[in-house]
PDB file of N, CA and C in Angstrom:
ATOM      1  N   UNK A   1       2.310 -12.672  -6.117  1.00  0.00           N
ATOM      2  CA  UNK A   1       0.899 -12.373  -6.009  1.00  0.00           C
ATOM      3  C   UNK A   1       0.699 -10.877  -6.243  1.00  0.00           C
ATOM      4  N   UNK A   2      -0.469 -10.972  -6.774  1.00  0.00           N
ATOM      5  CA  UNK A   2      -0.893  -9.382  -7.290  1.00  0.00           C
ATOM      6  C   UNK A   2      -1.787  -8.748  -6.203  1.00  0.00           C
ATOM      7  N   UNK A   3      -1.859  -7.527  -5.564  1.00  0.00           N
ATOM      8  CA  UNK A   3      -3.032  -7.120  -4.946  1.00  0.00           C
ATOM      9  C   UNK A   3      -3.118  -5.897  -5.151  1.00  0.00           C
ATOM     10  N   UNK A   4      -4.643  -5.582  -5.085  1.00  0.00           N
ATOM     11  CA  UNK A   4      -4.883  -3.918  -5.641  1.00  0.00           C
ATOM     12  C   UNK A   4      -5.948  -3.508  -4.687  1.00  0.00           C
ATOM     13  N   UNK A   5      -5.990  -2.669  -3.801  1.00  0.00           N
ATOM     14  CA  UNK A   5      -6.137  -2.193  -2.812  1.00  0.00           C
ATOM     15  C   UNK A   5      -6.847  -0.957  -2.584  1.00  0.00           C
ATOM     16  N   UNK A   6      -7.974  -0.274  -2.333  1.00  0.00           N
ATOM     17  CA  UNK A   6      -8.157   0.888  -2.437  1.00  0.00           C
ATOM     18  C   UNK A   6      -8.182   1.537  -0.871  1.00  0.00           C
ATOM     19  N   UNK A   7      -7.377   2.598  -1.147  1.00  0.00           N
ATOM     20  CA  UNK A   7      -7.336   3.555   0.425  1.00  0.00           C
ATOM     21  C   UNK A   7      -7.937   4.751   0.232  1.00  0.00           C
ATOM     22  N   UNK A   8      -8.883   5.171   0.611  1.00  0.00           N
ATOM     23  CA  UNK A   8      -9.783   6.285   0.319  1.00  0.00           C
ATOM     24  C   UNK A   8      -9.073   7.292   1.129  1.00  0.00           C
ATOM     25  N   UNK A   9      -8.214   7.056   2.033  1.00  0.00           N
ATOM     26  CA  UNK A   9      -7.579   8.717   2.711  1.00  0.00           C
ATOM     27  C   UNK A   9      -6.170   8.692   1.962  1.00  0.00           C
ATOM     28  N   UNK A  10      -5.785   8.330   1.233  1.00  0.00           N
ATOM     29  CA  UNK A  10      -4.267   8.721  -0.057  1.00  0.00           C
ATOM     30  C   UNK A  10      -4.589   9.543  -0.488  1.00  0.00           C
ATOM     31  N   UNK A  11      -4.508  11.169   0.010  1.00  0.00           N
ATOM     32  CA  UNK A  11      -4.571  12.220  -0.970  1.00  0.00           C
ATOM     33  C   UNK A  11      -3.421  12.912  -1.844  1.00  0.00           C
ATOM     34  N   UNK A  12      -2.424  11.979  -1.685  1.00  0.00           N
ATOM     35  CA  UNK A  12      -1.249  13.196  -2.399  1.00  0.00           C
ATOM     36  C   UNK A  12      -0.057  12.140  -3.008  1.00  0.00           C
ATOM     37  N   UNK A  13       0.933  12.395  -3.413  1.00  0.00           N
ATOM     38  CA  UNK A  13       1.897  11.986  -3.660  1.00  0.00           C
ATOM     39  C   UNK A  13       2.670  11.488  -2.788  1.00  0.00           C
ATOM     40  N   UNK A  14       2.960  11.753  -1.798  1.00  0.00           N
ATOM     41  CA  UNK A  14       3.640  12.046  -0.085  1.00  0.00           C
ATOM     42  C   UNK A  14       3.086  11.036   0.859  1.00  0.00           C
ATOM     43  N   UNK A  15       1.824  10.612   0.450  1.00  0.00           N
ATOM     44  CA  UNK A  15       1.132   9.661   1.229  1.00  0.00           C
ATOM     45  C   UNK A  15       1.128   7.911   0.525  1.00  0.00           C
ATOM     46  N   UNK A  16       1.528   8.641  -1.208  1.00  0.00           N
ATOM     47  CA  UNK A  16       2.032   7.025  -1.645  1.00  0.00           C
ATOM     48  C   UNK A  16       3.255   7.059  -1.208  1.00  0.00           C
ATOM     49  N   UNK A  17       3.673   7.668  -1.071  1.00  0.00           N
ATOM     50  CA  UNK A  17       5.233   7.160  -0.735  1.00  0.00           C
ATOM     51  C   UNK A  17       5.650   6.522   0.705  1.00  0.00           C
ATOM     52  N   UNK A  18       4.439   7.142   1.750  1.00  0.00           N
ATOM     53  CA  UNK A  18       4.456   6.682   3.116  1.00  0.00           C
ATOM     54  C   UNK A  18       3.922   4.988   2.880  1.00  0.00           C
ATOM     55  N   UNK A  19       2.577   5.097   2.130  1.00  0.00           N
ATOM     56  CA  UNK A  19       2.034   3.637   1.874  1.00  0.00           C
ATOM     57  C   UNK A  19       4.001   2.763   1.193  1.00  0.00           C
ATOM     58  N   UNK A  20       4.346   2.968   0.299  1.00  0.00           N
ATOM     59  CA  UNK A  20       5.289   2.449  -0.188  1.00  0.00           C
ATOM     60  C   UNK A  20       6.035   2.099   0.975  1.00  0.00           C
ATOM     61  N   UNK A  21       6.497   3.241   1.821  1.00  0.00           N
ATOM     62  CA  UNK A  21       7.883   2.644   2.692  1.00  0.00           C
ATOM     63  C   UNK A  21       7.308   1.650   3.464  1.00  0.00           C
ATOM     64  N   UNK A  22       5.666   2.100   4.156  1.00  0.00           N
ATOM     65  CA  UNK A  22       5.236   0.818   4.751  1.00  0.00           C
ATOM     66  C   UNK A  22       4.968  -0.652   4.496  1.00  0.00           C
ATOM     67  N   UNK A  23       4.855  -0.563   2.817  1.00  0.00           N
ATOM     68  CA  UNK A  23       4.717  -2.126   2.334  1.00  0.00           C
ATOM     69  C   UNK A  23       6.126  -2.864   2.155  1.00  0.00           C
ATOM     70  N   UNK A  24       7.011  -1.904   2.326  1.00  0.00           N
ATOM     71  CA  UNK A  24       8.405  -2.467   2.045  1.00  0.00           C
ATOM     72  C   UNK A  24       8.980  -3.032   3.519  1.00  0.00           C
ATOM     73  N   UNK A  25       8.479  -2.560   4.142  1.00  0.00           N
ATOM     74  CA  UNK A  25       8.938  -2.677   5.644  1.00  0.00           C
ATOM     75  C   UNK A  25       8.707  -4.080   5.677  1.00  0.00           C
ATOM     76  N   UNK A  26       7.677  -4.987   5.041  1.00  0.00           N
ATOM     77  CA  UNK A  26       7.046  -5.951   5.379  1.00  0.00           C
ATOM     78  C   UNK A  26       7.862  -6.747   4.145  1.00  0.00           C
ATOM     79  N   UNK A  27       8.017  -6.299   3.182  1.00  0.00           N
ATOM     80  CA  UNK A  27       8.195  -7.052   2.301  1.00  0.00           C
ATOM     81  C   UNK A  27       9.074  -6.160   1.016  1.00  0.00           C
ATOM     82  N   UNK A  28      10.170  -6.330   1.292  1.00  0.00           N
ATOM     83  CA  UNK A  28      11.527  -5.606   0.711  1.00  0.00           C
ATOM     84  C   UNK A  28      11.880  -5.466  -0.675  1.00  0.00           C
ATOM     85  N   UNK A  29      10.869  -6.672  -1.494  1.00  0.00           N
ATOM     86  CA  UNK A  29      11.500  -7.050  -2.563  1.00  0.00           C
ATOM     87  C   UNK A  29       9.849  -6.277  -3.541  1.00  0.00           C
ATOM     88  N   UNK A  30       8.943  -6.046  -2.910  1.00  0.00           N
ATOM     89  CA  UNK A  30       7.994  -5.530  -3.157  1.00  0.00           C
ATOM     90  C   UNK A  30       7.933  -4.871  -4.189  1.00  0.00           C
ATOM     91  N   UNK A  31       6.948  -4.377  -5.120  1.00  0.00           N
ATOM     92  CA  UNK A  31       6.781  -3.572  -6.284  1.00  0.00           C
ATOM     93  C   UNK A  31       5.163  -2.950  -5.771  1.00  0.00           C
ATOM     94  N   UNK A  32       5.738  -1.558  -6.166  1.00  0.00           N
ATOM     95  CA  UNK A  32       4.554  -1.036  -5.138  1.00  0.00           C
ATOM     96  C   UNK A  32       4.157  -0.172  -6.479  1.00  0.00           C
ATOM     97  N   UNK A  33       2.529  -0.095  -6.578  1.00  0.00           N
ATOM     98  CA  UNK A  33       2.401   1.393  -7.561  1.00  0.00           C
ATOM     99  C   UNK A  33       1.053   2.165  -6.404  1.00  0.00           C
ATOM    100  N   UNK A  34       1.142   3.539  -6.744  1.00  0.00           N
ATOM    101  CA  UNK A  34       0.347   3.911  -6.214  1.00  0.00           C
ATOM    102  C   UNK A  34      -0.238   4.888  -6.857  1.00  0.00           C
ATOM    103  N   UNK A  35      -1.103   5.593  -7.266  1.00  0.00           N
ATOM    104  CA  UNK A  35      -2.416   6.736  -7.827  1.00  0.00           C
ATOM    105  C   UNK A  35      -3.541   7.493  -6.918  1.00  0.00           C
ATOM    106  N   UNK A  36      -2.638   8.374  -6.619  1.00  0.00           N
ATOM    107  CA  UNK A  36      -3.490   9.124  -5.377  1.00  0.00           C
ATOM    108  C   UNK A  36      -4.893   9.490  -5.825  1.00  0.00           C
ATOM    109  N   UNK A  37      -5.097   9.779  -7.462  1.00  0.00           N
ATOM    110  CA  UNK A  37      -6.367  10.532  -7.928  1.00  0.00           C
ATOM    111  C   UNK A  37      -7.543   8.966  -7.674  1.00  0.00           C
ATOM    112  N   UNK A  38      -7.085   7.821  -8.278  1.00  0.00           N
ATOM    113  CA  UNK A  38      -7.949   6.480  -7.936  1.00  0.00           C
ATOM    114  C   UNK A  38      -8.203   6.005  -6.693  1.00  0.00           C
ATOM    115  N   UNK A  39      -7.156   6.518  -5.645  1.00  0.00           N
ATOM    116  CA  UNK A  39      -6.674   5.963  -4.250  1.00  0.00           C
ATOM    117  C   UNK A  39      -6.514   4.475  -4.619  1.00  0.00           C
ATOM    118  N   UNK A  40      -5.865   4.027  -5.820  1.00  0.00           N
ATOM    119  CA  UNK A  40      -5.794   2.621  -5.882  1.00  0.00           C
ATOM    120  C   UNK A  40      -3.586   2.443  -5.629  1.00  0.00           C
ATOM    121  N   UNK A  41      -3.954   1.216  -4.710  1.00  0.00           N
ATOM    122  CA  UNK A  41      -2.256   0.739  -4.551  1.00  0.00           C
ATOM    123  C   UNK A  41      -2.199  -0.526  -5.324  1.00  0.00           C
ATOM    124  N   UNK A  42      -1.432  -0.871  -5.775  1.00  0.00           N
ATOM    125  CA  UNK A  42      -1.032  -2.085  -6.772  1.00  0.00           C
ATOM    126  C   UNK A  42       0.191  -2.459  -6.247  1.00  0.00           C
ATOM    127  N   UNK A  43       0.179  -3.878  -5.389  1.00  0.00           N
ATOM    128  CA  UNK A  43       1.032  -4.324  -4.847  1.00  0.00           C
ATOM    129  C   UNK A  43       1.384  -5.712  -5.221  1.00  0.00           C
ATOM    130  N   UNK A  44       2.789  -5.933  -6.146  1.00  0.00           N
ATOM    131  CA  UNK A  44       3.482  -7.223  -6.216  1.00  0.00           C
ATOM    132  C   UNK A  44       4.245  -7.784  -5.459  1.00  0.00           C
ATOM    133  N   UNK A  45       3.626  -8.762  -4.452  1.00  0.00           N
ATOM    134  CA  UNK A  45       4.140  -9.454  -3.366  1.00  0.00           C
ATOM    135  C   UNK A  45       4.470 -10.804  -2.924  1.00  0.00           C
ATOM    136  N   UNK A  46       5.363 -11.038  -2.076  1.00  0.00           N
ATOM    137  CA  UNK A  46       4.996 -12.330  -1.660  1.00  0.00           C
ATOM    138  C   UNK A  46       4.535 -13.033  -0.353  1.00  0.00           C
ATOM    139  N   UNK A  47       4.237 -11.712   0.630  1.00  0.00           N
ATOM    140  CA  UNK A  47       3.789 -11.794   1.374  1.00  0.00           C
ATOM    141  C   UNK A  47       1.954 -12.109   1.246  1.00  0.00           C
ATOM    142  N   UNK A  48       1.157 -11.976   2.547  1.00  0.00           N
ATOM    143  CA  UNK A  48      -0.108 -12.450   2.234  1.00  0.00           C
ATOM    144  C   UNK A  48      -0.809 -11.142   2.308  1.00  0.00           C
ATOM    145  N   UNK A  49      -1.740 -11.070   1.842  1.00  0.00           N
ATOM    146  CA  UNK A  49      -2.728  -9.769   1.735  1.00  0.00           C
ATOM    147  C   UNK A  49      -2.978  -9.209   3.086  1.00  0.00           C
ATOM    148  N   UNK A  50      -3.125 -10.363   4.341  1.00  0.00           N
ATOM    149  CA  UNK A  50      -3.793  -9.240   5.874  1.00  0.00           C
ATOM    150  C   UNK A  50      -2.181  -8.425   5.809  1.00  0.00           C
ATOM    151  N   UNK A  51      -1.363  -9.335   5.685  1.00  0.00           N
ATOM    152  CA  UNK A  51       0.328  -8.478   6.386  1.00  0.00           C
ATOM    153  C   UNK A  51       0.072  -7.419   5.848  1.00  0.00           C
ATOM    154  N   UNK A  52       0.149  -7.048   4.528  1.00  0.00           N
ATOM    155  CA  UNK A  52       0.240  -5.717   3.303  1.00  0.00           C
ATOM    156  C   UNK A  52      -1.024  -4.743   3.757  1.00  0.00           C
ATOM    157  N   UNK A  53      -2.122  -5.250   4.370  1.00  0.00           N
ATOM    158  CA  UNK A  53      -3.083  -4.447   4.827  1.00  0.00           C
ATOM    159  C   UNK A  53      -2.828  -3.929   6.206  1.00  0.00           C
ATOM    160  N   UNK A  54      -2.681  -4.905   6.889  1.00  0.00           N
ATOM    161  CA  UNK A  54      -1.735  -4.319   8.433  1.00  0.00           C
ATOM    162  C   UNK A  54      -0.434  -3.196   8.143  1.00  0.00           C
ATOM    163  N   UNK A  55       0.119  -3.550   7.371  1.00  0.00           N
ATOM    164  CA  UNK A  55       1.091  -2.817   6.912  1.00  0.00           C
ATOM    165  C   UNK A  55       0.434  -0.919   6.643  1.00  0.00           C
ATOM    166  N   UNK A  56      -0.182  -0.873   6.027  1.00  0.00           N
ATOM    167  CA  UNK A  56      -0.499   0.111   5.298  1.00  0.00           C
ATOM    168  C   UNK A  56      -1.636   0.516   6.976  1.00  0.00           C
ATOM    169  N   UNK A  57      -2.507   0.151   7.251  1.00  0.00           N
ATOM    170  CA  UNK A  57      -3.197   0.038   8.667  1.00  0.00           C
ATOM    171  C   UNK A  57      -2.411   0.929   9.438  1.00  0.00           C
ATOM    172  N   UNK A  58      -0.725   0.105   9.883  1.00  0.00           N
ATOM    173  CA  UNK A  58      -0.088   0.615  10.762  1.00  0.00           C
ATOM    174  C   UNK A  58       0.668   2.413  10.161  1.00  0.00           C
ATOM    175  N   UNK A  59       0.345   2.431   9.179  1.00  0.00           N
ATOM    176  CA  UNK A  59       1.028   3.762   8.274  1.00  0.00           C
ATOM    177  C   UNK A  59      -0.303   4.871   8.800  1.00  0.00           C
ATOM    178  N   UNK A  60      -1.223   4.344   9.242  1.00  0.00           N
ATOM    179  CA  UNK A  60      -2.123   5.320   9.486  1.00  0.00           C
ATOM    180  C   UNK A  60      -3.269   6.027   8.543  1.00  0.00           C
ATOM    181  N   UNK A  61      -3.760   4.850   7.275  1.00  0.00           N
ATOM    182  CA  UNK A  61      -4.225   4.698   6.301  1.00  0.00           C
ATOM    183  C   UNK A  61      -5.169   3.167   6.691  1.00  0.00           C
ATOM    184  N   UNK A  62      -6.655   3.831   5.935  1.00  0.00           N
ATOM    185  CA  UNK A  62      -7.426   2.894   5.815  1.00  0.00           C
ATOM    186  C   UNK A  62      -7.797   2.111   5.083  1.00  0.00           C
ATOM    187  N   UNK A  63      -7.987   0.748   4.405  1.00  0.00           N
ATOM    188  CA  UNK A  63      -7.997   0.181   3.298  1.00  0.00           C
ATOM    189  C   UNK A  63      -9.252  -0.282   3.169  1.00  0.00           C
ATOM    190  N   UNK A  64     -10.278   0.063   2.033  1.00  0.00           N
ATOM    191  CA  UNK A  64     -11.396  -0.312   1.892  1.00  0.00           C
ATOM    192  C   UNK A  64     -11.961  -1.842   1.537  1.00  0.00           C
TER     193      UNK A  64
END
């Protein structure tokens, strides 16, 4: 499953990478992209969309 996600507080490079370790935490096999200038995350998963949002939630990031 595909999901694309926008987090309006991702300002940097440093903060996709925090989003990244957090979607992996959940889901290991994950393909994560992230674009701090769009605040868009592009997540290939097989988990379900609330987990990947909780996920990113618990990173201390808000998902619109």
């Amino acid at each position: 499953m595909t999901l694309q996600l926008k987090v309006p507080n991702m300002a940097c490079s440093a903060c996709g990478e925090t989003i990244t370790k957090a979607i992996k935490t959940v889901d290991a096999a994950a393909t994560v992209t992230t674009d701090p200038k769009s605040k868009l995350v592009k997540i290939e998963t097989e988990v379900s969309e609330t987990v990947v949002r909780q996920a990113i939630t618990d990173a201390g990031y808000s998902v619109a």
